[in-house]
PDB file of N, CA and C in Angstrom:
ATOM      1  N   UNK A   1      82.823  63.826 103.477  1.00  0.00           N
ATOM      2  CA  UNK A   1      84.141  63.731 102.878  1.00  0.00           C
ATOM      3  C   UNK A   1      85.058  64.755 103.551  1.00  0.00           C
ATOM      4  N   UNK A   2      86.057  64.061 103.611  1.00  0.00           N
ATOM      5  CA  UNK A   2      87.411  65.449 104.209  1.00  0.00           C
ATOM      6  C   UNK A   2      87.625  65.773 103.576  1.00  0.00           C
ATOM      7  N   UNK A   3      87.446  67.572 104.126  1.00  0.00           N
ATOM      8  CA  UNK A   3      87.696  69.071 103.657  1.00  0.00           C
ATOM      9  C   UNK A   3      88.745  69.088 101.973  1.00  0.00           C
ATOM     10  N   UNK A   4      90.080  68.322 102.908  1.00  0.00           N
ATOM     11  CA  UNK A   4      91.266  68.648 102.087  1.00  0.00           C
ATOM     12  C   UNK A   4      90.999  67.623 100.809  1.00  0.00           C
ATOM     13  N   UNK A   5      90.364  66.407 100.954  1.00  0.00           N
ATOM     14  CA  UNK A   5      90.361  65.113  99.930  1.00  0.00           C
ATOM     15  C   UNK A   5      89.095  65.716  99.128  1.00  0.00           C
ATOM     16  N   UNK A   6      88.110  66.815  99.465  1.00  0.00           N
ATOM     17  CA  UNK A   6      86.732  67.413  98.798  1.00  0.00           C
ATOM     18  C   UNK A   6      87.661  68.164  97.984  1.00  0.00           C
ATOM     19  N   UNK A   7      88.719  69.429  98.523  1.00  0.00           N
ATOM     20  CA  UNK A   7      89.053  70.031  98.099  1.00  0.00           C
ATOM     21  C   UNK A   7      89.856  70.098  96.612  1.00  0.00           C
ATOM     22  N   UNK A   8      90.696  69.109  96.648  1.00  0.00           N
ATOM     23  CA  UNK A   8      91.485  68.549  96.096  1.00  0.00           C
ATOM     24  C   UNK A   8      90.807  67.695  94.792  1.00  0.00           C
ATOM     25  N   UNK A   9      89.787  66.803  95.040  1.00  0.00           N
ATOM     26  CA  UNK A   9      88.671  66.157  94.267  1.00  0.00           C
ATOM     27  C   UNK A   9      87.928  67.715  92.904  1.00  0.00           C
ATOM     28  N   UNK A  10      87.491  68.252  93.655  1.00  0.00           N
ATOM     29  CA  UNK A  10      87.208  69.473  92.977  1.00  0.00           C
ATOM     30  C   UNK A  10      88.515  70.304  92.346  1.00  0.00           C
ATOM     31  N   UNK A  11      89.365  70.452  92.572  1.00  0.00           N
ATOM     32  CA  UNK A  11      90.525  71.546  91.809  1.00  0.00           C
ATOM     33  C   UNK A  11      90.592  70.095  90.727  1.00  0.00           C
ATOM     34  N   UNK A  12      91.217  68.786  91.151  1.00  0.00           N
ATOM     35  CA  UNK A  12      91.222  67.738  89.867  1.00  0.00           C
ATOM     36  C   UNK A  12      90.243  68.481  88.708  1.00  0.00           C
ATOM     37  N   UNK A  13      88.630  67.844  88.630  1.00  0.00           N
ATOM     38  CA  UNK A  13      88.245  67.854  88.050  1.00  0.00           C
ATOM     39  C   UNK A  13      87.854  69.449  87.363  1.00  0.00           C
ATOM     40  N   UNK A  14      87.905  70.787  88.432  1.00  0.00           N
ATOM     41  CA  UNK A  14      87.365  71.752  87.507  1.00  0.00           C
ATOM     42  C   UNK A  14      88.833  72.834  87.860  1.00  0.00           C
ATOM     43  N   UNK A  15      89.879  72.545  87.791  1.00  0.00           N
ATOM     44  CA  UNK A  15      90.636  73.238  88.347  1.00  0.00           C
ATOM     45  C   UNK A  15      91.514  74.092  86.985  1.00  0.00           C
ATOM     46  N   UNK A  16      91.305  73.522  86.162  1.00  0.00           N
ATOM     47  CA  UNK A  16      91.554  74.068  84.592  1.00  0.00           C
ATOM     48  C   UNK A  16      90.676  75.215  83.934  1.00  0.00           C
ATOM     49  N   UNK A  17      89.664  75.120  84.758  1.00  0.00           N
ATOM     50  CA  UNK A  17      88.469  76.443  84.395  1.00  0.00           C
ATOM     51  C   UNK A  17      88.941  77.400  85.261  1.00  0.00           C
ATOM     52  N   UNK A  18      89.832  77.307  86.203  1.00  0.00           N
ATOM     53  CA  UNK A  18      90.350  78.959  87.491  1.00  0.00           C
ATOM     54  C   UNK A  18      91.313  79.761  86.143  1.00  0.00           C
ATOM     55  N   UNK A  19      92.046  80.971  86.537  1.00  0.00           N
ATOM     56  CA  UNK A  19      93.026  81.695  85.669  1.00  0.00           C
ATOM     57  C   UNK A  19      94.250  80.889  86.431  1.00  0.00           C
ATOM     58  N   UNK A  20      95.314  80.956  85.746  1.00  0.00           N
ATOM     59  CA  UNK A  20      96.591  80.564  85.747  1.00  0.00           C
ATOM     60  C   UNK A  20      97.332  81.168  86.953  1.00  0.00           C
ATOM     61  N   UNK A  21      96.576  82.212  87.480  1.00  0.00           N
ATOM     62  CA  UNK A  21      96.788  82.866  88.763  1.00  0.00           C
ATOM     63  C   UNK A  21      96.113  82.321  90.034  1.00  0.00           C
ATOM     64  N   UNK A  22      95.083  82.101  89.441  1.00  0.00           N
ATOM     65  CA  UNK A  22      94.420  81.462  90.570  1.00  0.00           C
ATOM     66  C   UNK A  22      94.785  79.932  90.946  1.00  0.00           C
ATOM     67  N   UNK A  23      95.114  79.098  89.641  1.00  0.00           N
ATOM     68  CA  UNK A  23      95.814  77.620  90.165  1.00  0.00           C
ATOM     69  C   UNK A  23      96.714  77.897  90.581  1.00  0.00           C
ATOM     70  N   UNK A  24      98.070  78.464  90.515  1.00  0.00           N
ATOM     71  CA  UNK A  24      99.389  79.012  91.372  1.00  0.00           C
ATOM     72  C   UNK A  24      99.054  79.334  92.448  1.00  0.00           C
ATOM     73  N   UNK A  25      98.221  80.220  92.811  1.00  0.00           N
ATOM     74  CA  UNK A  25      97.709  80.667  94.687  1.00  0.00           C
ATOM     75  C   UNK A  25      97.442  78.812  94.926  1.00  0.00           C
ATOM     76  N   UNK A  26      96.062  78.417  94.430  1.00  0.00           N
ATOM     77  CA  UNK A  26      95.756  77.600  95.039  1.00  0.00           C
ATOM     78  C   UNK A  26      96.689  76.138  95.039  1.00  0.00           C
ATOM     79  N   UNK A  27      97.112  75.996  94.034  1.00  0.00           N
ATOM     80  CA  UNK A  27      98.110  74.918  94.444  1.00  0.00           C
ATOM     81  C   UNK A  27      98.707  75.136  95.664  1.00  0.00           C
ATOM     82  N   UNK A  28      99.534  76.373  95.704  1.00  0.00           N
ATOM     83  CA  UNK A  28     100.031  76.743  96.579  1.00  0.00           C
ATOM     84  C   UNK A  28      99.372  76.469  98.118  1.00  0.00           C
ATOM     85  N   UNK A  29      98.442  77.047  98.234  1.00  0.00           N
ATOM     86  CA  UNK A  29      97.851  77.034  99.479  1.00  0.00           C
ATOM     87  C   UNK A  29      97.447  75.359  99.791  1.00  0.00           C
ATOM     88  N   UNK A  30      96.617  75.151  99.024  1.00  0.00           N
ATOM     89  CA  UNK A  30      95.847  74.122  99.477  1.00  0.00           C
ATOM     90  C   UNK A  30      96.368  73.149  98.961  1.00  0.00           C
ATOM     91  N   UNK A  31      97.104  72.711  98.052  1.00  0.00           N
ATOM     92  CA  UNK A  31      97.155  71.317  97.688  1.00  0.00           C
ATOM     93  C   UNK A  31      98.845  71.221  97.835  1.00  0.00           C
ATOM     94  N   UNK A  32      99.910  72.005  98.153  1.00  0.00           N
ATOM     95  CA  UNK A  32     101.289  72.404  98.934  1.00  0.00           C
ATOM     96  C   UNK A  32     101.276  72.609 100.408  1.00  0.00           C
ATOM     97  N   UNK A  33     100.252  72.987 100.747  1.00  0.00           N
ATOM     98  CA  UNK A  33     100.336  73.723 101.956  1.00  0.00           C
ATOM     99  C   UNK A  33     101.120  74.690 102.305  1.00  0.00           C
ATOM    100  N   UNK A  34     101.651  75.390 101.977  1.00  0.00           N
ATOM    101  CA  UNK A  34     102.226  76.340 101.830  1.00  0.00           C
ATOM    102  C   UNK A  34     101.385  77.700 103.021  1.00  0.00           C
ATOM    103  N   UNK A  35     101.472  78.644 103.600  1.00  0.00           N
ATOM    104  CA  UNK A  35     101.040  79.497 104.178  1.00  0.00           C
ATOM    105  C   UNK A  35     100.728  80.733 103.153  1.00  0.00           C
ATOM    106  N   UNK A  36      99.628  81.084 104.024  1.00  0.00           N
ATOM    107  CA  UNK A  36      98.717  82.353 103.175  1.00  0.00           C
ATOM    108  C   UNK A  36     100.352  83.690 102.970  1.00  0.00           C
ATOM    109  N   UNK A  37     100.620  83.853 104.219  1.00  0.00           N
ATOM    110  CA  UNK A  37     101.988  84.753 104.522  1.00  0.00           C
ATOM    111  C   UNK A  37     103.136  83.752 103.272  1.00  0.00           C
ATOM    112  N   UNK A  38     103.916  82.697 103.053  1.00  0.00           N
ATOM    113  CA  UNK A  38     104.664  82.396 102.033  1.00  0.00           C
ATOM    114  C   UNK A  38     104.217  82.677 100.689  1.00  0.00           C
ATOM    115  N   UNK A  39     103.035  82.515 100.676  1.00  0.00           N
ATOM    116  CA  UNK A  39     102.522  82.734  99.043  1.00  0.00           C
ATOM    117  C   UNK A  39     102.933  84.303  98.750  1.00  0.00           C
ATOM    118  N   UNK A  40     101.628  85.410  99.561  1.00  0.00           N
ATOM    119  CA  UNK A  40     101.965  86.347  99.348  1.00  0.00           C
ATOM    120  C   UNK A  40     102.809  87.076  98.924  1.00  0.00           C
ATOM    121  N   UNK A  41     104.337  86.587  99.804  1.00  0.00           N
ATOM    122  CA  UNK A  41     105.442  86.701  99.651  1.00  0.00           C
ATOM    123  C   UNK A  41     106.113  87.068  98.154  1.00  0.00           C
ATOM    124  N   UNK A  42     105.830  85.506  98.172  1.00  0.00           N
ATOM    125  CA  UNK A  42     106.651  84.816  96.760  1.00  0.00           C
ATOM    126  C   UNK A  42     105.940  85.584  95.544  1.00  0.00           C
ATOM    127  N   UNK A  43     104.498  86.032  95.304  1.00  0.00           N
ATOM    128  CA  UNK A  43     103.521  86.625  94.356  1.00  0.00           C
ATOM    129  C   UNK A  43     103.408  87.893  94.691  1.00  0.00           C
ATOM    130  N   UNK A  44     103.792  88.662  95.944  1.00  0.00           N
ATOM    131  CA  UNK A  44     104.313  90.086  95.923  1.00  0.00           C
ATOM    132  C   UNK A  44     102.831  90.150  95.611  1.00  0.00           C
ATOM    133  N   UNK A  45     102.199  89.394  96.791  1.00  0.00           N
ATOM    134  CA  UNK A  45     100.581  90.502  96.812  1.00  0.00           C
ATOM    135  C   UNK A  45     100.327  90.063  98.357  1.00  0.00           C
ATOM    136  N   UNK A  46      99.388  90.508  98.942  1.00  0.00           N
ATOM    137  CA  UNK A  46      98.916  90.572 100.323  1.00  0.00           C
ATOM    138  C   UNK A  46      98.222  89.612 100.711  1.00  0.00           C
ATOM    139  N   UNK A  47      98.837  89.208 101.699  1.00  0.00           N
ATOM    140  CA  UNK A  47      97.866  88.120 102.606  1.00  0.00           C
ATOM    141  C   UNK A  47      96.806  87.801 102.571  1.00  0.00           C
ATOM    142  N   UNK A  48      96.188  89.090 103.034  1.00  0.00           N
ATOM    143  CA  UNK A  48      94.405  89.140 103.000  1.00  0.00           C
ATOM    144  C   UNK A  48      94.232  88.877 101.501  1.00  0.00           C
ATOM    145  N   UNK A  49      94.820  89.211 100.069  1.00  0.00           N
ATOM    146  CA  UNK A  49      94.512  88.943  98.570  1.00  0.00           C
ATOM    147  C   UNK A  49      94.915  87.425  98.401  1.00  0.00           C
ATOM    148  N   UNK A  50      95.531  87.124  98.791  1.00  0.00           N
ATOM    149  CA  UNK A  50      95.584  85.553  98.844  1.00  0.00           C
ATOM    150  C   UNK A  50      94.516  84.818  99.220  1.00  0.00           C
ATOM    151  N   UNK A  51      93.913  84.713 100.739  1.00  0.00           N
ATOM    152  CA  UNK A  51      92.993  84.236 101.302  1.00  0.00           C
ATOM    153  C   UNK A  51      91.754  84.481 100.484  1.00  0.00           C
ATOM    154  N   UNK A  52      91.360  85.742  99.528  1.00  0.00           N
ATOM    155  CA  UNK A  52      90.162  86.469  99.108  1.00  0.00           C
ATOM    156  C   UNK A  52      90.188  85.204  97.638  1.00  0.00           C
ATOM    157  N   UNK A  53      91.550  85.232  97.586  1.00  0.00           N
ATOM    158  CA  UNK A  53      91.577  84.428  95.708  1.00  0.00           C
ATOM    159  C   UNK A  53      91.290  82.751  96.499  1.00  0.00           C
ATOM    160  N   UNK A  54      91.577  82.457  97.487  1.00  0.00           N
ATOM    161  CA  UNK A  54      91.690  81.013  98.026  1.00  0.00           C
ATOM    162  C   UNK A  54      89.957  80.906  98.224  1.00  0.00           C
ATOM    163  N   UNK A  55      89.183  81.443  98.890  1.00  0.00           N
ATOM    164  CA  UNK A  55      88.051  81.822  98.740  1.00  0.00           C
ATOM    165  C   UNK A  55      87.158  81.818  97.596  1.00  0.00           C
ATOM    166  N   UNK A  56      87.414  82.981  96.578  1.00  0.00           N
ATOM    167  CA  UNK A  56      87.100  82.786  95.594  1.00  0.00           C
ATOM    168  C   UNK A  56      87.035  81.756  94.653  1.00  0.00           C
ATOM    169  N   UNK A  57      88.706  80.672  94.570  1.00  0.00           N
ATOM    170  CA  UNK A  57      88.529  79.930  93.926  1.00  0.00           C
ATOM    171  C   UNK A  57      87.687  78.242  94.216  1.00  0.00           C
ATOM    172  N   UNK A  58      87.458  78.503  95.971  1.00  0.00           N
ATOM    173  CA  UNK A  58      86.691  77.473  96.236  1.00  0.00           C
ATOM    174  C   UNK A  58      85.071  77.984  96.216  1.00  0.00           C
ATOM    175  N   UNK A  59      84.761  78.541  96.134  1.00  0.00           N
ATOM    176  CA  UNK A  59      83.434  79.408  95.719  1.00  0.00           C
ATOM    177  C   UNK A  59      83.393  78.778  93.886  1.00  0.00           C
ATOM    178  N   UNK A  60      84.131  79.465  93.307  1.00  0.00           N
ATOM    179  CA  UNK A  60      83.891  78.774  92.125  1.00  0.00           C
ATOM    180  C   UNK A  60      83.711  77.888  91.404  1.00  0.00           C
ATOM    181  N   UNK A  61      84.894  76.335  92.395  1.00  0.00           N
ATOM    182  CA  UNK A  61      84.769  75.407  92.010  1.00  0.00           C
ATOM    183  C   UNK A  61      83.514  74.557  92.936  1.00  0.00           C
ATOM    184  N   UNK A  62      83.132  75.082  93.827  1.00  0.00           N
ATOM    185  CA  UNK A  62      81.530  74.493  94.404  1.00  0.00           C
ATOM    186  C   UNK A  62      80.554  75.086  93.203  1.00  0.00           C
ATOM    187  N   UNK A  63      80.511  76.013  92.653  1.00  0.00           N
ATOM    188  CA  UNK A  63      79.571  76.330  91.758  1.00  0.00           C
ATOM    189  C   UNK A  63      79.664  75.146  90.329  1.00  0.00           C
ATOM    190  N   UNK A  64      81.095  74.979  90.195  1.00  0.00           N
ATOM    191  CA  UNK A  64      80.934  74.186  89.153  1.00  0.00           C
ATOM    192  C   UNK A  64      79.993  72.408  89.682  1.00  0.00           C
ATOM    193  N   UNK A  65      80.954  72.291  90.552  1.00  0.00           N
ATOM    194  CA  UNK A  65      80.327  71.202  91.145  1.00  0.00           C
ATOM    195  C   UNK A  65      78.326  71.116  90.806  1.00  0.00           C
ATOM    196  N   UNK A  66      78.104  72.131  91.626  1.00  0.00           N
ATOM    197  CA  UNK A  66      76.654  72.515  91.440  1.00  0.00           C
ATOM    198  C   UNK A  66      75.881  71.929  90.676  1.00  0.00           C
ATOM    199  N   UNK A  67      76.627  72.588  89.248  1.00  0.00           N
ATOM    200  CA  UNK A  67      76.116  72.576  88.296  1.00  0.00           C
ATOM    201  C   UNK A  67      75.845  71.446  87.332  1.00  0.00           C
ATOM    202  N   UNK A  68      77.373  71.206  87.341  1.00  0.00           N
ATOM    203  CA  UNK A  68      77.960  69.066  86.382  1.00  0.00           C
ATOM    204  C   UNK A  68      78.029  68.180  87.191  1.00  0.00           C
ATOM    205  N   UNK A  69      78.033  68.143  88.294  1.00  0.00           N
ATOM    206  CA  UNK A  69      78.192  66.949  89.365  1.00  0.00           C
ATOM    207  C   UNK A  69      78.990  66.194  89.496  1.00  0.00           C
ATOM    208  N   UNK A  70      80.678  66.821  88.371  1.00  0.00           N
ATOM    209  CA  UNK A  70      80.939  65.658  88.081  1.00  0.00           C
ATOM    210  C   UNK A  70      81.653  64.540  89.059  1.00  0.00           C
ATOM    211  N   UNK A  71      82.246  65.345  90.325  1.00  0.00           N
ATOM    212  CA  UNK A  71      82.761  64.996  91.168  1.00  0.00           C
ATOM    213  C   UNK A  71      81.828  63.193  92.260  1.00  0.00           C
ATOM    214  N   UNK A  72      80.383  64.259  92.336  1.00  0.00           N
ATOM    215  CA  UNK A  72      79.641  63.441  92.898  1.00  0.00           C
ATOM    216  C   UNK A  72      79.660  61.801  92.305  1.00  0.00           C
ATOM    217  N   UNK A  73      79.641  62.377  90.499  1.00  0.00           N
ATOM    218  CA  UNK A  73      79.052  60.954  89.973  1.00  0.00           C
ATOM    219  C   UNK A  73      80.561  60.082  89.803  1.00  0.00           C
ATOM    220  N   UNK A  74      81.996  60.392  89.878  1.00  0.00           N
ATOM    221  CA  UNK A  74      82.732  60.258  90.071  1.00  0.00           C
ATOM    222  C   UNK A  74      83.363  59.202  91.154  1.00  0.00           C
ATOM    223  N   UNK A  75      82.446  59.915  92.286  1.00  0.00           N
ATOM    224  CA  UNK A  75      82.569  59.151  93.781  1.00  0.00           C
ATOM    225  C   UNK A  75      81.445  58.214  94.081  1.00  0.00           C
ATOM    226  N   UNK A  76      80.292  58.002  93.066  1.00  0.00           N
ATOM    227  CA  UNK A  76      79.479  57.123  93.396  1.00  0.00           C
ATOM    228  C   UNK A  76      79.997  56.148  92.479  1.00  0.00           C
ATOM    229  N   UNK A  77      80.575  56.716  91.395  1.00  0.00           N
ATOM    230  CA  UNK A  77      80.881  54.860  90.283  1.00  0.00           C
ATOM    231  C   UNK A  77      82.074  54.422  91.264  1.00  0.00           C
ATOM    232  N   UNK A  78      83.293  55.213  91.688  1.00  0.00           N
ATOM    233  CA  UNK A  78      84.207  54.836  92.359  1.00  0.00           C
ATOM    234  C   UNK A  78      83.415  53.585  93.540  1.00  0.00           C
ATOM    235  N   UNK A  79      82.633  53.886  93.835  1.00  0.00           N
ATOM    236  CA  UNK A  79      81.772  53.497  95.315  1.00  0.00           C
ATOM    237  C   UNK A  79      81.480  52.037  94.300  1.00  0.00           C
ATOM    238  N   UNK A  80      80.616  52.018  93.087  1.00  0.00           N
ATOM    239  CA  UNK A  80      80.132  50.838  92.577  1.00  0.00           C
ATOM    240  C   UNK A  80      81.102  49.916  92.633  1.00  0.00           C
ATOM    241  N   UNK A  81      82.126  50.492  91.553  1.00  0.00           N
ATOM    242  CA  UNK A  81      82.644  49.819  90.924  1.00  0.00           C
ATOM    243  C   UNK A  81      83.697  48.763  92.586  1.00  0.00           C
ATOM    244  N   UNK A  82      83.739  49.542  93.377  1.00  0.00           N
ATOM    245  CA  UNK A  82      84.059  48.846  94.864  1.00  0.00           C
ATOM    246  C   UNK A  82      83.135  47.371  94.958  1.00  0.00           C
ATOM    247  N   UNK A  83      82.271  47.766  95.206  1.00  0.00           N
ATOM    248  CA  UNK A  83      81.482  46.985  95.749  1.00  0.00           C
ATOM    249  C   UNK A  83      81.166  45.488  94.699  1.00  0.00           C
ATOM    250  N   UNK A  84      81.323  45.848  93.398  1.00  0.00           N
ATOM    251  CA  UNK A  84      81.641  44.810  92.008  1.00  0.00           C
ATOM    252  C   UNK A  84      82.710  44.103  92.310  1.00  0.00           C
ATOM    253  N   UNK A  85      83.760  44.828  92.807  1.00  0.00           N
ATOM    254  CA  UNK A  85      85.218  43.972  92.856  1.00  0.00           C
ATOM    255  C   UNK A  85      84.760  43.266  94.067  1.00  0.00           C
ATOM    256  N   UNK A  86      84.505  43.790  95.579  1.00  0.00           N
ATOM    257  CA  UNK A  86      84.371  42.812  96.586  1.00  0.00           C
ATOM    258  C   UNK A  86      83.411  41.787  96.193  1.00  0.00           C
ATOM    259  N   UNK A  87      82.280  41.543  95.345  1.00  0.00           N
ATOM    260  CA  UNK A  87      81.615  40.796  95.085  1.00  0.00           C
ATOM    261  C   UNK A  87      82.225  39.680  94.063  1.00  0.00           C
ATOM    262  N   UNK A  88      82.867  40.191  93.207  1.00  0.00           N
ATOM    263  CA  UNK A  88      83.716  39.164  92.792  1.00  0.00           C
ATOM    264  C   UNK A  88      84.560  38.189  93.009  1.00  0.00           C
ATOM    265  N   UNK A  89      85.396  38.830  94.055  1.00  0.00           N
ATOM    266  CA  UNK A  89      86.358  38.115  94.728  1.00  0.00           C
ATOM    267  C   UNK A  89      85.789  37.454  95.958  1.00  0.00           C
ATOM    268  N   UNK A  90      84.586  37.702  96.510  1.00  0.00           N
ATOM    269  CA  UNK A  90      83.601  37.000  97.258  1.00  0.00           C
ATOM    270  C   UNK A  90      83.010  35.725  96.572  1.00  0.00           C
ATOM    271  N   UNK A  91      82.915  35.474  95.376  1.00  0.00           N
ATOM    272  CA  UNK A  91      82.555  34.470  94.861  1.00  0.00           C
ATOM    273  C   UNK A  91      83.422  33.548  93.643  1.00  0.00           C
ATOM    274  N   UNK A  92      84.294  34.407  93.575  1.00  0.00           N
ATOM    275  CA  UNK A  92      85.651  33.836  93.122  1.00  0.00           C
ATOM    276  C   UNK A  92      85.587  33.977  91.178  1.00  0.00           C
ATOM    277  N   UNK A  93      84.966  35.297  91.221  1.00  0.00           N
ATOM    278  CA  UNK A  93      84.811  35.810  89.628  1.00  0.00           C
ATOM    279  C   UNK A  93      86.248  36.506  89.203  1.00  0.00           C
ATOM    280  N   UNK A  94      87.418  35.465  88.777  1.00  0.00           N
ATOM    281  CA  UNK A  94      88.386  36.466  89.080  1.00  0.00           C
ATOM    282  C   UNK A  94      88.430  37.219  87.642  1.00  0.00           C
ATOM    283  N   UNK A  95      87.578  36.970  86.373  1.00  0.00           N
ATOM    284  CA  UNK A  95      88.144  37.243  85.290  1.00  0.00           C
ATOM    285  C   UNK A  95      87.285  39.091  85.346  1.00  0.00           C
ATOM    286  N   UNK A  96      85.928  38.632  86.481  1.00  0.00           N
ATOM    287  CA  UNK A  96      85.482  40.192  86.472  1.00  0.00           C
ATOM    288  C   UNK A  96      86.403  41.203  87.452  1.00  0.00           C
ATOM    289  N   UNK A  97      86.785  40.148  88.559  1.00  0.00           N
ATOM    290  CA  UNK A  97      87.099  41.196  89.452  1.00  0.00           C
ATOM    291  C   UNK A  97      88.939  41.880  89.087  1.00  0.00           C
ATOM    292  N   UNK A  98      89.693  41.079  87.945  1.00  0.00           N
ATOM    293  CA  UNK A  98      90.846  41.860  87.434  1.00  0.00           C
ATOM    294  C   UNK A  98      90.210  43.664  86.516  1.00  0.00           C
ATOM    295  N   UNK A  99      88.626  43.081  86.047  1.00  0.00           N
ATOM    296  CA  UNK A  99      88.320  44.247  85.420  1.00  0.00           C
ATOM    297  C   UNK A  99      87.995  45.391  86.490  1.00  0.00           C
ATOM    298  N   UNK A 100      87.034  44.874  87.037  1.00  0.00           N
ATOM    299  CA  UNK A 100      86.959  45.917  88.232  1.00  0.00           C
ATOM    300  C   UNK A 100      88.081  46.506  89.014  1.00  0.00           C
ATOM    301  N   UNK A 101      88.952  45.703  89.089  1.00  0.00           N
ATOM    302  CA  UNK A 101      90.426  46.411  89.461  1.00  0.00           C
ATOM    303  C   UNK A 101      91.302  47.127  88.901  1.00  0.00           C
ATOM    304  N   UNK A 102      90.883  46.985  87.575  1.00  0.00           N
ATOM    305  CA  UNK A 102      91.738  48.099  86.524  1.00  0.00           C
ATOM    306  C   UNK A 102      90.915  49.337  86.254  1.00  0.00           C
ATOM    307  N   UNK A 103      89.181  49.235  86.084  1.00  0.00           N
ATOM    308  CA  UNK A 103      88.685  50.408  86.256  1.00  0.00           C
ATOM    309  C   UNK A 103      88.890  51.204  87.909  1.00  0.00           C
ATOM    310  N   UNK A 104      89.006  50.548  88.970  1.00  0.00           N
ATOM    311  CA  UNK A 104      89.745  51.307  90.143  1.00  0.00           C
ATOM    312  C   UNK A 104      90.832  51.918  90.071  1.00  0.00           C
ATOM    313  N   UNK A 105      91.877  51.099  89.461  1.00  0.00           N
ATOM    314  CA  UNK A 105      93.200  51.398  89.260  1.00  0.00           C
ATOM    315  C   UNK A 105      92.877  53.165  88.256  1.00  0.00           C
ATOM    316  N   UNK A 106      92.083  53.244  87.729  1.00  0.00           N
ATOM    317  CA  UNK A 106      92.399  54.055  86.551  1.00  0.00           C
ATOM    318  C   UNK A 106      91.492  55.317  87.148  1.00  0.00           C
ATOM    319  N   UNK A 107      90.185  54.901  88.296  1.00  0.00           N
ATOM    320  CA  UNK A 107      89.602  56.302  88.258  1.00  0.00           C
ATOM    321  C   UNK A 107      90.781  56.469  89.825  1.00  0.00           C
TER     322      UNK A 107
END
């Protein structure tokens, strides 16, 4: 999976467990793009303390990962529920494959 679409996948699901400081850096950084030097700036703390909290908070949210999976099991129903819809519409199930398209639509 790409870095930024892993990254991003993980702050979604455990990104409410960081401090209110730490989602502001990291929005910032990683999901804005924003530069380690602009953040600092704007939060009147140091570069290198930025990068250490950007760090930290992807350290943390791999631990959560670790632990609940929830990301993984997330990306494997996403994966099913794929492969349900192409099978449907492969055989012309359209009343399953509108369902399968609304559980896509929704994760």
């Amino acid at each position: 999976m790409e870095k930024f679409v892993e990254q991003a996948l993980l702050y979604d699901f455990y990104g409410e467990l960081l401090t209110k400081r730490q989602q502001q850096v990291y929005e910032a950084v990683v999901l804005d793009d924003c530069s380690l030097s602009e953040v600092a700036e704007e939060l009147d703390i140091s570069r290198q303390g930025v990068y250490d909290m950007i760090r930290r908070c992807n350290k943390s949210l791999e631990e959560y990962e670790n632990k609940l999976h929830l990301v993984e099991k997330f990306v494997h129903i996403r994966e099913k529920v794929h492969q349900i819809h192409c099978l449907t519409e492969k055989y012309g199930a359209k009343d399953i494959a509108a369902i399968s398209n609304e559980i896509l639509e929704e994760l």
